[in-house]
PDB file of N, CA and C in Angstrom:
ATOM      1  N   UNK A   1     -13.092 -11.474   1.082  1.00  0.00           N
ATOM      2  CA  UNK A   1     -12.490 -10.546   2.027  1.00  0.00           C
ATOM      3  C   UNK A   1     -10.976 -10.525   1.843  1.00  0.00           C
ATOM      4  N   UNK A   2     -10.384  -9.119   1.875  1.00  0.00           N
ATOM      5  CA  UNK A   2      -8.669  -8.807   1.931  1.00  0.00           C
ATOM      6  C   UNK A   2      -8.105 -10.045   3.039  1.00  0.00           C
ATOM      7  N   UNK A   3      -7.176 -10.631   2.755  1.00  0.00           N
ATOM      8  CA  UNK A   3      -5.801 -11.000   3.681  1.00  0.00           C
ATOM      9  C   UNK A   3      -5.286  -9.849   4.117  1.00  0.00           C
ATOM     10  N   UNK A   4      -5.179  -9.824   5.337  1.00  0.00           N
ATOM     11  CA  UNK A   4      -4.573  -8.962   5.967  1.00  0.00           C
ATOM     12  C   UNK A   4      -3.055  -9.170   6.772  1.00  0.00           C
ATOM     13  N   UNK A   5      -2.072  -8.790   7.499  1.00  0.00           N
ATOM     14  CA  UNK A   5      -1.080  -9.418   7.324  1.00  0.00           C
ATOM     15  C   UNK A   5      -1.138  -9.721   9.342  1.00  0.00           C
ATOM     16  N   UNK A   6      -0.995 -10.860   9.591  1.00  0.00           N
ATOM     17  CA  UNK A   6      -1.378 -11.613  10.797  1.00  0.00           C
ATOM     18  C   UNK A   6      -1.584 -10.894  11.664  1.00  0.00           C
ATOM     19  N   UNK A   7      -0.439 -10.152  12.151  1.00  0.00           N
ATOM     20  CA  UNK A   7      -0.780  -9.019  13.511  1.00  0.00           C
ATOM     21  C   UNK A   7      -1.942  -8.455  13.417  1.00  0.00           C
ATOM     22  N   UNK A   8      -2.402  -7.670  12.189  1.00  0.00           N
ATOM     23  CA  UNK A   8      -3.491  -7.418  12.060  1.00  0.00           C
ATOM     24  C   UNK A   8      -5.117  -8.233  11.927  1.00  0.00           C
ATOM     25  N   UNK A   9      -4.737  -9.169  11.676  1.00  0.00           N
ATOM     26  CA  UNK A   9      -5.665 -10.306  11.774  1.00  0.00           C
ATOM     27  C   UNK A   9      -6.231 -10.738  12.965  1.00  0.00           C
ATOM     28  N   UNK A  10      -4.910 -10.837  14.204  1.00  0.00           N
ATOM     29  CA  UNK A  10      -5.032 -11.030  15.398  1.00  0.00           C
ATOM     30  C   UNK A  10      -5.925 -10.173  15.885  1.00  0.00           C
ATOM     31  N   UNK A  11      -5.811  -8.714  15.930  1.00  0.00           N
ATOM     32  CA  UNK A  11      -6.271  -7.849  16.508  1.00  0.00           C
ATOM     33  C   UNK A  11      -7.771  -7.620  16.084  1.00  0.00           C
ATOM     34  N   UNK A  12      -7.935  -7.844  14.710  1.00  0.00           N
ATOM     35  CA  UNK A  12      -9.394  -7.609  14.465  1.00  0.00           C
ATOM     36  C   UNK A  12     -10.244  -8.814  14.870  1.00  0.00           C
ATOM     37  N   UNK A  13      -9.733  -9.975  15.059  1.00  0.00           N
ATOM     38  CA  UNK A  13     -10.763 -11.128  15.801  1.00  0.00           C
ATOM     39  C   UNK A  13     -11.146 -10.554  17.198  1.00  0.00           C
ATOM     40  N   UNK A  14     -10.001  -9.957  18.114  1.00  0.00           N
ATOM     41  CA  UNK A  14     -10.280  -9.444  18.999  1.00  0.00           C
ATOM     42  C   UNK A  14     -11.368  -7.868  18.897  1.00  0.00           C
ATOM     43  N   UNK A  15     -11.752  -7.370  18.220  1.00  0.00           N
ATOM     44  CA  UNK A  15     -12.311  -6.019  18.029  1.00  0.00           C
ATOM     45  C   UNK A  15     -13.703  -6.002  18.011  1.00  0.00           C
ATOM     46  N   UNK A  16     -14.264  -5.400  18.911  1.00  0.00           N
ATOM     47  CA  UNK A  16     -15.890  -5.475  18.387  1.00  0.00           C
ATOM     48  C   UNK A  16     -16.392  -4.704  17.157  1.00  0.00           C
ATOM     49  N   UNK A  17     -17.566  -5.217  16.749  1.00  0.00           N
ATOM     50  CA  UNK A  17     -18.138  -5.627  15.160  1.00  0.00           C
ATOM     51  C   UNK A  17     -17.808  -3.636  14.588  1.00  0.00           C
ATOM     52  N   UNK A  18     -18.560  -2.385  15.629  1.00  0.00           N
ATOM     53  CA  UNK A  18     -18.190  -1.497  15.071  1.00  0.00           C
ATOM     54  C   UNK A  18     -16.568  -1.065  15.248  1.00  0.00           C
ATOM     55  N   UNK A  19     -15.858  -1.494  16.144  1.00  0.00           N
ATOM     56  CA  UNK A  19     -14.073  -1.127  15.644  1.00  0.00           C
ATOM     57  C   UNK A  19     -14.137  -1.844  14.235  1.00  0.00           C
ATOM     58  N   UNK A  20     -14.164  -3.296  14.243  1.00  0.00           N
ATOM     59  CA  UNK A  20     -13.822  -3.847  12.854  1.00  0.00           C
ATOM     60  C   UNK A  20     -14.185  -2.949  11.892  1.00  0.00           C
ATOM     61  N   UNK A  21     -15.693  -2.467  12.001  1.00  0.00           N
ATOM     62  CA  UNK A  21     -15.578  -1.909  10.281  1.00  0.00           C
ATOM     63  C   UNK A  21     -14.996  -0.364  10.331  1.00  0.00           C
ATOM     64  N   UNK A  22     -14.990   0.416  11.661  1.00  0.00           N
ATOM     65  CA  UNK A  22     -14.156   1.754  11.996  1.00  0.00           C
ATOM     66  C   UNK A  22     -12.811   0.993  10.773  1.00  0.00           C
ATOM     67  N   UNK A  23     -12.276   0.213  10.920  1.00  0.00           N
ATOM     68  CA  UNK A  23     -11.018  -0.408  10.455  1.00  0.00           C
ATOM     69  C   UNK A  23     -11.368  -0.661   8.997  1.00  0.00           C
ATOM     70  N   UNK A  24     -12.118  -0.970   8.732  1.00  0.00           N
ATOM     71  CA  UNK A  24     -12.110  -1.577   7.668  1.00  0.00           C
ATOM     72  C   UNK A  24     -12.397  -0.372   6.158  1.00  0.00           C
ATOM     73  N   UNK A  25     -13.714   0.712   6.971  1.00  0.00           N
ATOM     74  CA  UNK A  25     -13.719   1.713   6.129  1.00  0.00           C
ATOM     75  C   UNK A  25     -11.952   2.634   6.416  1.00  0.00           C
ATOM     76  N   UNK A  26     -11.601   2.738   7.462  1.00  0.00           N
ATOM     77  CA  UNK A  26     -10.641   3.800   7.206  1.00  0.00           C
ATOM     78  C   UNK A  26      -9.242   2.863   6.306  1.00  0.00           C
ATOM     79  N   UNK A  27      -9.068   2.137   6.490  1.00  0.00           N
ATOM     80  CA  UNK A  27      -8.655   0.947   5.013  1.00  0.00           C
ATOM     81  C   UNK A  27      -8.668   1.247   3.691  1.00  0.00           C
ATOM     82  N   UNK A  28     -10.195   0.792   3.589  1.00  0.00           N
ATOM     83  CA  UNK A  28     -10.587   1.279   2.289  1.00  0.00           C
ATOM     84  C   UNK A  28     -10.147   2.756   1.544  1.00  0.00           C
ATOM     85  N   UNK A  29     -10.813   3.476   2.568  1.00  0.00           N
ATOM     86  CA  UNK A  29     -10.591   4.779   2.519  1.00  0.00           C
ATOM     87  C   UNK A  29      -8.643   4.834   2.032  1.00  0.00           C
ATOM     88  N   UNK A  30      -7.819   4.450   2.481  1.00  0.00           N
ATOM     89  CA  UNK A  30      -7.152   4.769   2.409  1.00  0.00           C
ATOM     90  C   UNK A  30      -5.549   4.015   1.744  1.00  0.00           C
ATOM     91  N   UNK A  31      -6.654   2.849   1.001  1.00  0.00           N
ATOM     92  CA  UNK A  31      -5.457   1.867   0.071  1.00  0.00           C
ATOM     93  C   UNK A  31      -5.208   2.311  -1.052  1.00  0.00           C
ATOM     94  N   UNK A  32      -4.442   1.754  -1.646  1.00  0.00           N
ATOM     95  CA  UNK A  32      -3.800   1.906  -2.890  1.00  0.00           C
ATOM     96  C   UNK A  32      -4.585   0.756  -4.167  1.00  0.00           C
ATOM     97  N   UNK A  33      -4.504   1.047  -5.094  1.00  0.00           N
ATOM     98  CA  UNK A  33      -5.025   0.100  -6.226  1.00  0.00           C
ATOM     99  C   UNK A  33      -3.800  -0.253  -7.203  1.00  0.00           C
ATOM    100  N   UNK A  34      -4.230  -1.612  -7.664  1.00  0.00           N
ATOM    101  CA  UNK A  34      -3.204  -1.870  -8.719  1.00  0.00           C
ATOM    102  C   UNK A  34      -3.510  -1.701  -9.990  1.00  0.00           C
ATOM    103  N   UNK A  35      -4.595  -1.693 -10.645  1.00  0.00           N
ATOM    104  CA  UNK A  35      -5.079  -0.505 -11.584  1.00  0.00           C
ATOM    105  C   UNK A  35      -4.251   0.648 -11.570  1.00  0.00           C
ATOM    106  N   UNK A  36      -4.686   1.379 -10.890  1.00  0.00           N
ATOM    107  CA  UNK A  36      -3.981   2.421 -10.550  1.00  0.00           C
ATOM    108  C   UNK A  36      -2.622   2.877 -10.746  1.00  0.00           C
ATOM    109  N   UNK A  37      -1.913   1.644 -10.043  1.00  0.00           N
ATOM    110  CA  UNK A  37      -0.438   1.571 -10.419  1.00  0.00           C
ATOM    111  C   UNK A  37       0.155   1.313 -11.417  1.00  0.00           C
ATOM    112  N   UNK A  38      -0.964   0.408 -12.237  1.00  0.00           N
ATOM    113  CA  UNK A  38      -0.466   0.341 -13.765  1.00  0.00           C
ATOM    114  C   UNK A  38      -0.534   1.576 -14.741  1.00  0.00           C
ATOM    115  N   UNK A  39      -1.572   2.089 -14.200  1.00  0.00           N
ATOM    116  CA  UNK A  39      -1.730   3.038 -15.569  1.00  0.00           C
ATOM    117  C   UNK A  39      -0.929   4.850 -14.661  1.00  0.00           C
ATOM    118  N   UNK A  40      -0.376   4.804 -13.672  1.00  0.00           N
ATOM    119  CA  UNK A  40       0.919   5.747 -13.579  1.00  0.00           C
ATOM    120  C   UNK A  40       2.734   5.051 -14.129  1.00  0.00           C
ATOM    121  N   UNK A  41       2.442   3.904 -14.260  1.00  0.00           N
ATOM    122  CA  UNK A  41       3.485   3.418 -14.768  1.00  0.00           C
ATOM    123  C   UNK A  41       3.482   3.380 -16.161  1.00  0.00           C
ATOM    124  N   UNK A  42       2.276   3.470 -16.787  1.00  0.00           N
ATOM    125  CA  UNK A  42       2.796   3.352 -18.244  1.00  0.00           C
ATOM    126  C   UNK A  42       3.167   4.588 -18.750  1.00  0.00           C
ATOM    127  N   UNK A  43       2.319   5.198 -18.689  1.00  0.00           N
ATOM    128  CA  UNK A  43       2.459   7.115 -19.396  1.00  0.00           C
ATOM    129  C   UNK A  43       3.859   7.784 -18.721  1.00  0.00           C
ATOM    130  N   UNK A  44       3.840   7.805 -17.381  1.00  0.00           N
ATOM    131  CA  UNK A  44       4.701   8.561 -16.498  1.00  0.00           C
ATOM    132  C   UNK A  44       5.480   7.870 -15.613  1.00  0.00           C
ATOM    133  N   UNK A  45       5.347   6.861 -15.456  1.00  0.00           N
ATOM    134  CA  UNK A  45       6.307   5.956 -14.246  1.00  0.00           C
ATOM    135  C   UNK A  45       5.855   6.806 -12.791  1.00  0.00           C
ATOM    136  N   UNK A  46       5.119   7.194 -12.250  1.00  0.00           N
ATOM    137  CA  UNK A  46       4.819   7.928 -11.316  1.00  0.00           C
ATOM    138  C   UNK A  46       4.302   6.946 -10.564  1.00  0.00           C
ATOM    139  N   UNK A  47       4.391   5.900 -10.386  1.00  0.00           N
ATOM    140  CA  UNK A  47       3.750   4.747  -9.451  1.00  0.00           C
ATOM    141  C   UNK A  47       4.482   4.516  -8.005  1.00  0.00           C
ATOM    142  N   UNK A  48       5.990   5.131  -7.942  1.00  0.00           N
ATOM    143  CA  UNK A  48       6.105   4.884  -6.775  1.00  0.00           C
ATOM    144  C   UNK A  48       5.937   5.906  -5.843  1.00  0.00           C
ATOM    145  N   UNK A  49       5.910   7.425  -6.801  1.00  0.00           N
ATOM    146  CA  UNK A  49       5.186   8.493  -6.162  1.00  0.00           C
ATOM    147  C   UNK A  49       3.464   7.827  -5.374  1.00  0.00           C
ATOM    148  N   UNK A  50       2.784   7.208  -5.832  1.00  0.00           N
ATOM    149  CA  UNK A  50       1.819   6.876  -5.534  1.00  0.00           C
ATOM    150  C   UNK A  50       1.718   6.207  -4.795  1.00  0.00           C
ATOM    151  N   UNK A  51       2.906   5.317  -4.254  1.00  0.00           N
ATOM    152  CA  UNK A  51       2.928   4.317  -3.184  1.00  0.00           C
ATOM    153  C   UNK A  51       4.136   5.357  -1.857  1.00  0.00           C
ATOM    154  N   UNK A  52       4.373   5.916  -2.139  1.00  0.00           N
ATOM    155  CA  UNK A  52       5.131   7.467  -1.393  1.00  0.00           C
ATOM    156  C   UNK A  52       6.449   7.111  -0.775  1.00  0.00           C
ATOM    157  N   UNK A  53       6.910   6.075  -1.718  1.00  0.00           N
ATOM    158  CA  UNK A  53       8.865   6.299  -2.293  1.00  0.00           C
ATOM    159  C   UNK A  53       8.832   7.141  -2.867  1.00  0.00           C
ATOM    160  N   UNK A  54       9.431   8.668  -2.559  1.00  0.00           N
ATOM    161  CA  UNK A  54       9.871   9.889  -3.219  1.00  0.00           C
ATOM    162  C   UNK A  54      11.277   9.400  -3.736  1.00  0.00           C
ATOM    163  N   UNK A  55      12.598   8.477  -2.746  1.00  0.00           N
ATOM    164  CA  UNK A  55      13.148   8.432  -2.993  1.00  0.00           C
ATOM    165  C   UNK A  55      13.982   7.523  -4.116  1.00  0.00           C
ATOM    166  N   UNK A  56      13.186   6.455  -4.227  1.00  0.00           N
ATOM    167  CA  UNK A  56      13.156   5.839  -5.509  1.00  0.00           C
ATOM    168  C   UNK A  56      12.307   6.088  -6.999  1.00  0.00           C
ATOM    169  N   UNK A  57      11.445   7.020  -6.703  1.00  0.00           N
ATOM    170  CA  UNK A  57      10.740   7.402  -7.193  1.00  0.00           C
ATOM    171  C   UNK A  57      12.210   8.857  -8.239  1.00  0.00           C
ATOM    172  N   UNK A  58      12.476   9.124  -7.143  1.00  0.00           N
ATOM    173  CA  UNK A  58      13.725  10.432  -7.820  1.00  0.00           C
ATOM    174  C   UNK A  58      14.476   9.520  -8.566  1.00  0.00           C
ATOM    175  N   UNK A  59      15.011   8.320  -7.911  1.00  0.00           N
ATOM    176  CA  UNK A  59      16.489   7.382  -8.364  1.00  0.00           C
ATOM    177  C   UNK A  59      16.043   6.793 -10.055  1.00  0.00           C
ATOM    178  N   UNK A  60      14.704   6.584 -10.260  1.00  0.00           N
ATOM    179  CA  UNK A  60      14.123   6.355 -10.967  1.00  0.00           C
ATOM    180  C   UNK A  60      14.310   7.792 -12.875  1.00  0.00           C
ATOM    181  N   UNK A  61      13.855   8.880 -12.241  1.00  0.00           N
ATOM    182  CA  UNK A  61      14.005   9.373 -13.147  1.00  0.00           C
ATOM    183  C   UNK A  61      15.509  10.231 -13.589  1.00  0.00           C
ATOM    184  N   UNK A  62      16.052  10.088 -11.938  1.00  0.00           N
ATOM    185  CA  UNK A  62      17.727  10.319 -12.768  1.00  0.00           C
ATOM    186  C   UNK A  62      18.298   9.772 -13.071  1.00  0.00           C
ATOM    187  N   UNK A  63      18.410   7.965 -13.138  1.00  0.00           N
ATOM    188  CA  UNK A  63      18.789   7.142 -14.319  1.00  0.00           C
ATOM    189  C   UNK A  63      17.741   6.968 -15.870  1.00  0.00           C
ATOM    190  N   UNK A  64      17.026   7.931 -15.655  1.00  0.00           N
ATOM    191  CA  UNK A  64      15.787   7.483 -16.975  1.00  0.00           C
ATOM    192  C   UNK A  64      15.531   6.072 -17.066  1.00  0.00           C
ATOM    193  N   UNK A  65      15.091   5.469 -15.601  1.00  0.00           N
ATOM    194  CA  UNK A  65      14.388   4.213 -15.890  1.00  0.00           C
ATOM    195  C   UNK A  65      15.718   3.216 -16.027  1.00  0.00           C
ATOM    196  N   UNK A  66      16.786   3.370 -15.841  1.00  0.00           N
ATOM    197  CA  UNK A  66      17.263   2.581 -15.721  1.00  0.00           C
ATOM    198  C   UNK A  66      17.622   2.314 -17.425  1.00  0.00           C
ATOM    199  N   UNK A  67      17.542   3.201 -18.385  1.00  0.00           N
ATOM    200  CA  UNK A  67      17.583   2.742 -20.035  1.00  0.00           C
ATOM    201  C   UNK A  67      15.937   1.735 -19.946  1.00  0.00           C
ATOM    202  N   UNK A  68      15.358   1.913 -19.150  1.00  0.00           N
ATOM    203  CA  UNK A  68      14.076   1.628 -19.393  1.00  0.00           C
ATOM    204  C   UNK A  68      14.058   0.197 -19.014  1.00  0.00           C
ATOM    205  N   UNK A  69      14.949  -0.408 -17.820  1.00  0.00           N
ATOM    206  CA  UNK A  69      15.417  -1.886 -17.536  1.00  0.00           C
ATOM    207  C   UNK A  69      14.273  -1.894 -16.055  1.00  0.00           C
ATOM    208  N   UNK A  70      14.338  -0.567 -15.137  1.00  0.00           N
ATOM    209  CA  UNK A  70      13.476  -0.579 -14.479  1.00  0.00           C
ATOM    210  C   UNK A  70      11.878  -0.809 -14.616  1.00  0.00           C
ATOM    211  N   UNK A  71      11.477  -0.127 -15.601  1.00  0.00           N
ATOM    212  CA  UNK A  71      10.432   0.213 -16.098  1.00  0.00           C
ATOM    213  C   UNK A  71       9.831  -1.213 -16.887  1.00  0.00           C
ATOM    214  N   UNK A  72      10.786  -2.367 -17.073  1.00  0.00           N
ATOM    215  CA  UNK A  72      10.413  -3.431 -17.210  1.00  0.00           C
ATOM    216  C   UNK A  72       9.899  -4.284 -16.125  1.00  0.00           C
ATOM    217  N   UNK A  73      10.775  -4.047 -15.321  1.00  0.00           N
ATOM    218  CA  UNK A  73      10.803  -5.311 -14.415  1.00  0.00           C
ATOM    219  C   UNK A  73       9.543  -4.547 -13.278  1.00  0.00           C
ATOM    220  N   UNK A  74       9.534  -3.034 -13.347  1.00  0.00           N
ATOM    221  CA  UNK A  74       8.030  -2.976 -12.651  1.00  0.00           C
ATOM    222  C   UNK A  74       6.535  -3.167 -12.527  1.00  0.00           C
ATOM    223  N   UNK A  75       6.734  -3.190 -14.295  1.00  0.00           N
ATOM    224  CA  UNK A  75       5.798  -3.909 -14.845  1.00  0.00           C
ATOM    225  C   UNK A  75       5.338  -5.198 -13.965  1.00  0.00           C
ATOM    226  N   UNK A  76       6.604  -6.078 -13.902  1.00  0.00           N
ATOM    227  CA  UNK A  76       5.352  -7.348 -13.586  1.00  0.00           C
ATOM    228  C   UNK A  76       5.730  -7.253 -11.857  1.00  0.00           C
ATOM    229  N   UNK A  77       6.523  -5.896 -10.755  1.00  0.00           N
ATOM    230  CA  UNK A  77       6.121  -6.082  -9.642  1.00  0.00           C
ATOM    231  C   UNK A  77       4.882  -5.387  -9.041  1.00  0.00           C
ATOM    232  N   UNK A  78       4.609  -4.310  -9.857  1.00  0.00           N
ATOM    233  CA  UNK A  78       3.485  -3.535  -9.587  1.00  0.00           C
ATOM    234  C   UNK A  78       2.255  -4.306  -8.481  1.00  0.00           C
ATOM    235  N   UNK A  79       1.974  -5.798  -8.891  1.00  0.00           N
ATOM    236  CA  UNK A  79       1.161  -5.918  -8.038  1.00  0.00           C
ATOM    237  C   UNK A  79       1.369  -6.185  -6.302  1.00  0.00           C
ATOM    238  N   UNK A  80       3.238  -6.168  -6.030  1.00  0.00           N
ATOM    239  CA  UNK A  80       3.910  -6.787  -4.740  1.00  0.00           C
ATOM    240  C   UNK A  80       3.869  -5.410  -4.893  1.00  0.00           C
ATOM    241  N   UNK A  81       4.405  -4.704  -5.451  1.00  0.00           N
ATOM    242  CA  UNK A  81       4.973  -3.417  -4.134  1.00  0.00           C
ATOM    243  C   UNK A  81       3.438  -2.248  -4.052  1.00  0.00           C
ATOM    244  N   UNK A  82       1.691  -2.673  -4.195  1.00  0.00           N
ATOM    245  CA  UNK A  82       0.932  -2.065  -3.782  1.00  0.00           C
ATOM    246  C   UNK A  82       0.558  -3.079  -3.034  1.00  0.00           C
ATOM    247  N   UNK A  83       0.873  -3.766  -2.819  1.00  0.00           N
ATOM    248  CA  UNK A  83       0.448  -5.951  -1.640  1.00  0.00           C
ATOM    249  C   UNK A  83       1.520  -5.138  -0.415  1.00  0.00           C
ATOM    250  N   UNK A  84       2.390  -4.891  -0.354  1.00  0.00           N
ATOM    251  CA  UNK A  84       3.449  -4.342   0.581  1.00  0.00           C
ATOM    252  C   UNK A  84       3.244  -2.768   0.903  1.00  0.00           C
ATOM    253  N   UNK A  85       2.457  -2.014   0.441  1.00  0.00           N
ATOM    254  CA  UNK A  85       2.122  -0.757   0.761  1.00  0.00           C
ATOM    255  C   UNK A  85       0.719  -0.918   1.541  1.00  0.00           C
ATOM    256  N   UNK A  86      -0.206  -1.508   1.174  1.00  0.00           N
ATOM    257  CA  UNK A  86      -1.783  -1.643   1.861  1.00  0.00           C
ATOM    258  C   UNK A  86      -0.867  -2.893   3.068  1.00  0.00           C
ATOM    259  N   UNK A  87      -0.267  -3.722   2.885  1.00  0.00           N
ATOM    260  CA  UNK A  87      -0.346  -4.072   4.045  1.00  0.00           C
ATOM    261  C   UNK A  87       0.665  -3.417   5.206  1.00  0.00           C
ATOM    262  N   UNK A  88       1.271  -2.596   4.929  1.00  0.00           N
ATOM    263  CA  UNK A  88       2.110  -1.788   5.802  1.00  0.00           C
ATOM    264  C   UNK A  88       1.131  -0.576   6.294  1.00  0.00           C
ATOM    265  N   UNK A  89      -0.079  -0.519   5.235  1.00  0.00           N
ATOM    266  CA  UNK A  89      -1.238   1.007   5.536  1.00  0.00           C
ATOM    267  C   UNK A  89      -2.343  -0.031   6.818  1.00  0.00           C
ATOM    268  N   UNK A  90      -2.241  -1.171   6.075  1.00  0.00           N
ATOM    269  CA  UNK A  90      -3.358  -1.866   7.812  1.00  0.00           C
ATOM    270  C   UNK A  90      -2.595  -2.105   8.997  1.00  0.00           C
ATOM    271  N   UNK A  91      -1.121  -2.435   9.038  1.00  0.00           N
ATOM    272  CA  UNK A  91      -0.503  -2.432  10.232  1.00  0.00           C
ATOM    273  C   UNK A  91      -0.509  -0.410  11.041  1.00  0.00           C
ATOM    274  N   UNK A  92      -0.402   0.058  10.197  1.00  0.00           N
ATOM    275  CA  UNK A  92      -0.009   1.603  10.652  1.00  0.00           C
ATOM    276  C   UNK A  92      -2.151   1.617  11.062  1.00  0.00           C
ATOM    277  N   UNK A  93      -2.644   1.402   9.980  1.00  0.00           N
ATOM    278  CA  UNK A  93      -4.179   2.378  10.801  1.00  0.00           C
ATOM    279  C   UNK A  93      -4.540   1.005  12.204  1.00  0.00           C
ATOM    280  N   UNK A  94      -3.803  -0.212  12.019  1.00  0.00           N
ATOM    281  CA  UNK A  94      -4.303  -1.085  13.395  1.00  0.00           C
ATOM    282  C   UNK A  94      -3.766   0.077  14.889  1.00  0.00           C
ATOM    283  N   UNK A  95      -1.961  -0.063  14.515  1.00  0.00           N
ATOM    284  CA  UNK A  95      -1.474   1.016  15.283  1.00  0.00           C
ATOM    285  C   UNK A  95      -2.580   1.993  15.848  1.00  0.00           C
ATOM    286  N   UNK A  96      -2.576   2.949  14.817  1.00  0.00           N
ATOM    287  CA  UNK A  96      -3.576   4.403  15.103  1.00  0.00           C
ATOM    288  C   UNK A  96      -4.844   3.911  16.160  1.00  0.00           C
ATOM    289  N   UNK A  97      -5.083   2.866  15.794  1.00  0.00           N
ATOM    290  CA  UNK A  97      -6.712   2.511  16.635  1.00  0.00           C
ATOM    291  C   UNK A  97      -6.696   1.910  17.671  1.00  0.00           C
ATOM    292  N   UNK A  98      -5.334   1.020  18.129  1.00  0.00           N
ATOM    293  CA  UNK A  98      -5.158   0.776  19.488  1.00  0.00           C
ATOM    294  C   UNK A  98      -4.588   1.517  20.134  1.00  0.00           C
ATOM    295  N   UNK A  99      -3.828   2.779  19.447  1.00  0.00           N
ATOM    296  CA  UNK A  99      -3.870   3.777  20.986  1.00  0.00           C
ATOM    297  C   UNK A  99      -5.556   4.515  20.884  1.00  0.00           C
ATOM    298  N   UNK A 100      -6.118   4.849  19.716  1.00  0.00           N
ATOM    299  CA  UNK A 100      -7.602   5.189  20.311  1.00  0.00           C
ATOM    300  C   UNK A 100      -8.512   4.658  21.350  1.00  0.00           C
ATOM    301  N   UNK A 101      -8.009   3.401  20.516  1.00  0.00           N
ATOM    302  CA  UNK A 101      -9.393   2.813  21.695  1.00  0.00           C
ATOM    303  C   UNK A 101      -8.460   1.892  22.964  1.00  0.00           C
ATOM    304  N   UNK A 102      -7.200   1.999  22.746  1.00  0.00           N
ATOM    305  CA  UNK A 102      -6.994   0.947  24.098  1.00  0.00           C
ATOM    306  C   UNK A 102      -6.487  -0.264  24.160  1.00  0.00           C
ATOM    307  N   UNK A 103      -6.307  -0.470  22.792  1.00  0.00           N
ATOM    308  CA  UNK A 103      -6.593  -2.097  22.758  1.00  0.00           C
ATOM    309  C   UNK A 103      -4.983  -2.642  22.236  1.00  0.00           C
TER     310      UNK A 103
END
């Protein structure tokens, strides 16, 4: 099972069995992969479009990668900055579901 990042952890011990998986499919449904992120970074560098920094994502191609210094060092963060996007996407859908349901 995902680590989730504590607040959210808290809240789903508290949740009955159908909120939890309400949570868990709209999650799924709606994370990011690091697969994924690798293979928009190699061809196109489009990976932070995919994690939805437009604005580094721009800063990115009007230095061309930095002479291609960026495009190194994303290489080996690719797997933190989609670890920091899914867990910022389970704090935001916990949000969404305790004003639904109350909690």
């Amino acid at each position: 099972m995902r680590t989730y990042p504590m607040i959210v952890q808290g809240k789903l011990n508290n949740m009955t069995i159908p909120e939890r998986n309400a949570f868990e499919s709209e999650y799924n449904r709606r994370k990011k992969s690091v697969l994924i992120g690798y293979l928009l970074l190699i061809p196109l560098g489009w990976h932070y479009a995919y994690v939805r920094k437009w604005g580094t994502q721009l800063l990115c191609f009007v230095t061309l990668w930095g002479l291609l210094i960026w495009w190194l060092l994303d290489w080996f963060r690719i797997p933190s900055i989609i670890k920091r996007y899914n867990d910022d996407l389970a704090v935001k859908i916990m949000t969404e579901m305790s004003i639904i349901y109350g909690k």
